[in-house]
Protein backbone atom coordinates (compact mmCIF):
# COMPACT_ATOMS: atom_id res chain seq x y z
CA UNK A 1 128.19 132.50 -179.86
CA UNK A 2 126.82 135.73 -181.04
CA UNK A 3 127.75 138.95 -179.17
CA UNK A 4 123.89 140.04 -179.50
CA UNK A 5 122.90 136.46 -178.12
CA UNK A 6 125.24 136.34 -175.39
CA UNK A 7 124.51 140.02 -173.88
CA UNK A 8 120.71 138.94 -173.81
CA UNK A 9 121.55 135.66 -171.94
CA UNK A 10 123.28 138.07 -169.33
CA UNK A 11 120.42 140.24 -169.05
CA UNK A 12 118.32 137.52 -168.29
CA UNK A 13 120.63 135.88 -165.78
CA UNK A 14 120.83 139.41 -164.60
CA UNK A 15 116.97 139.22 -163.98
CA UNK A 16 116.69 135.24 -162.51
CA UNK A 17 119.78 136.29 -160.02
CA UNK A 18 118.01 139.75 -159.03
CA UNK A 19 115.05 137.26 -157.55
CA UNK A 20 117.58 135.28 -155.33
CA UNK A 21 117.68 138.25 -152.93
CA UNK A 22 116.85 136.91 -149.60
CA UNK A 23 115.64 139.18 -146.54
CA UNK A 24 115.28 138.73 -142.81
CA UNK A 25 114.09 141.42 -140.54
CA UNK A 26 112.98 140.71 -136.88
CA UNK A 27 112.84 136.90 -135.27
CA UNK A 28 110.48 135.61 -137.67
CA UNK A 29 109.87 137.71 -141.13
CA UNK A 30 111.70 136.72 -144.29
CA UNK A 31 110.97 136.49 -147.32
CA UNK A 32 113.04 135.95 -151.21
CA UNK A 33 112.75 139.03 -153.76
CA UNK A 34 110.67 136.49 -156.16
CA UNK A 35 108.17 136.07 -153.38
CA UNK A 36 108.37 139.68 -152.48
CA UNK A 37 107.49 141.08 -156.09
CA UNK A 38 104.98 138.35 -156.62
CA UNK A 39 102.94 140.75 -153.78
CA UNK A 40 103.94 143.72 -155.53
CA UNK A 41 103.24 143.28 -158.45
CA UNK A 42 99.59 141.74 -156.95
CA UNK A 43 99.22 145.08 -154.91
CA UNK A 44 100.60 147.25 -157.88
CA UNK A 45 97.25 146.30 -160.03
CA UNK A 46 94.80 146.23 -156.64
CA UNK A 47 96.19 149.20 -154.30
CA UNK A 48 98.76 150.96 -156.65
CA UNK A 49 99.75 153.42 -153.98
CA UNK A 50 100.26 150.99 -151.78
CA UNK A 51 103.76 149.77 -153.51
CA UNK A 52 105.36 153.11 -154.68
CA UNK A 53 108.27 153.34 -153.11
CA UNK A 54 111.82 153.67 -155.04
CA UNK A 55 113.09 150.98 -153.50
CA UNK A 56 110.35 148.92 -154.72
CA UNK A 57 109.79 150.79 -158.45
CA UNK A 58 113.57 150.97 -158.97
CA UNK A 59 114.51 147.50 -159.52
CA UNK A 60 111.27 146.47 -160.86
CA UNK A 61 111.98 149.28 -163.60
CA UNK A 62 115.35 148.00 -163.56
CA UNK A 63 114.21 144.20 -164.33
CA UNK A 64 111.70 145.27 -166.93
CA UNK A 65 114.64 147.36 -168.92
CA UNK A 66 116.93 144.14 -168.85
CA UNK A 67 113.76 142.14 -170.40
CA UNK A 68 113.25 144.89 -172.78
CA UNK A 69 116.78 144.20 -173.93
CA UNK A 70 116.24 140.85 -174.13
CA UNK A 71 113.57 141.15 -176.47
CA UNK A 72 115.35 143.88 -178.76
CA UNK A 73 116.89 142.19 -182.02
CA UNK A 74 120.16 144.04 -180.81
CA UNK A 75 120.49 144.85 -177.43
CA UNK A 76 121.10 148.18 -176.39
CA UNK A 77 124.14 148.61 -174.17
CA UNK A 78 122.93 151.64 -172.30
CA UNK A 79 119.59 149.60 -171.53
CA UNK A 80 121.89 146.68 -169.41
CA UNK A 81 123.80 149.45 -167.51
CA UNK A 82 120.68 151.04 -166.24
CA UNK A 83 119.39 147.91 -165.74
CA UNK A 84 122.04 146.82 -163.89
CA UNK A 85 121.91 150.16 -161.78
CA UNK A 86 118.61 150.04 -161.08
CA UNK A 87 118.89 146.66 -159.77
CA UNK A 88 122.30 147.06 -158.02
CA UNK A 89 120.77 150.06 -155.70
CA UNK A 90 118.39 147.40 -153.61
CA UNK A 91 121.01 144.47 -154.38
CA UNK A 92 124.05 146.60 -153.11
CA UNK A 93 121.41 148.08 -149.56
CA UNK A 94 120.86 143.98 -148.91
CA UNK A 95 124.53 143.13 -149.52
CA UNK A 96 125.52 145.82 -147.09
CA UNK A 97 122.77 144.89 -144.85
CA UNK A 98 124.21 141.02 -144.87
CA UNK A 99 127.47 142.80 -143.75
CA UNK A 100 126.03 144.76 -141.46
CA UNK A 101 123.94 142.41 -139.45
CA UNK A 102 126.90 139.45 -140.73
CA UNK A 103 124.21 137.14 -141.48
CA UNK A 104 126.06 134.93 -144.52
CA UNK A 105 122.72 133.73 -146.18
CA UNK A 106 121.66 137.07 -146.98
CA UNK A 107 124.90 137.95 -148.49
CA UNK A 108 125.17 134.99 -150.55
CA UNK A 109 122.12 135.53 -151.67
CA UNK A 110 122.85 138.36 -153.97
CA UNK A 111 126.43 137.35 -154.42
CA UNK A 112 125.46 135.72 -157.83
CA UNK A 113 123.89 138.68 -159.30
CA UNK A 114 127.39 140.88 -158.38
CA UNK A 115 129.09 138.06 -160.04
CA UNK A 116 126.95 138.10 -163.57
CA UNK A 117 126.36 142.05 -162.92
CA UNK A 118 130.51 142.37 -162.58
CA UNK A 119 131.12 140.01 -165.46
CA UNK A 120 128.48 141.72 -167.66
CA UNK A 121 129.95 145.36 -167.32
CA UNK A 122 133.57 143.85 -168.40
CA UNK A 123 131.98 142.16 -171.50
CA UNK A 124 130.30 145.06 -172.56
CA UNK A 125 133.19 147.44 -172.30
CA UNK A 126 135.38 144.36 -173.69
CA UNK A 127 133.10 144.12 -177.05
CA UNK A 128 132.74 148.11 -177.93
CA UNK A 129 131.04 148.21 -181.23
């Protein structure tokens, strides 16, 4: 497979495992990052204000960069490592929140994208070109 083919497969398994995030706060509110940025990205065109928050902005950015690298004819390195970044500050809060609270499902949850996000950085720094 090519190099250029397989980096833009990771970024978008980087993107479908960033939506897997799964939060719980209080006896009855929970919700999975796909549904949550559904609503965001509803609110983001109806009440802008409403949904600008870095921990809301910051992964979003961080998801469009990795689909921006998918689309490039070679993907840009640096564009998957901020990607990954910008994703990995709200992935890494909910991981240590799972700890935290040690409540398994959430930290399974984003397991996966730690797993692709790990494996991605190695590949990259394995294929230097």
């Amino acid at each position: 497979m090519k190099l250029e083919l397989k980096q833009k497969i990771l970024n978008l398994l980087l993107i479908i495992t960033s939506l897997l995030g799964y939060l719980q706060w209080g006896k009855s509110n929970e919700t999975y990052l796909y549904k949550a940025e559904y609503d965001l990205l509803i609110k983001l065109f109806s009440d802008p204000m409403s949904v600008l928050h870095p921990f809301t902005m910051l992964p979003l950015a961080g998801q469009l960069i990795l689909l921006i690298g998918c689309l490039q004819k070679k993907p840009a390195k640096s564009l998957t490592y901020w990607g990954i970044g910008l994703l990995g500050v709200l992935l890494g809060f909910i991981f240590v929140i799972g700890i935290m609270a040690n409540h398994l499902k959430i930290i399974l949850s984003v397991v996966p994208f730690w797993v692709i996000a790990i494996y991605t950085i190695q590949f990259l720094r394995k294929n230097k070109s």
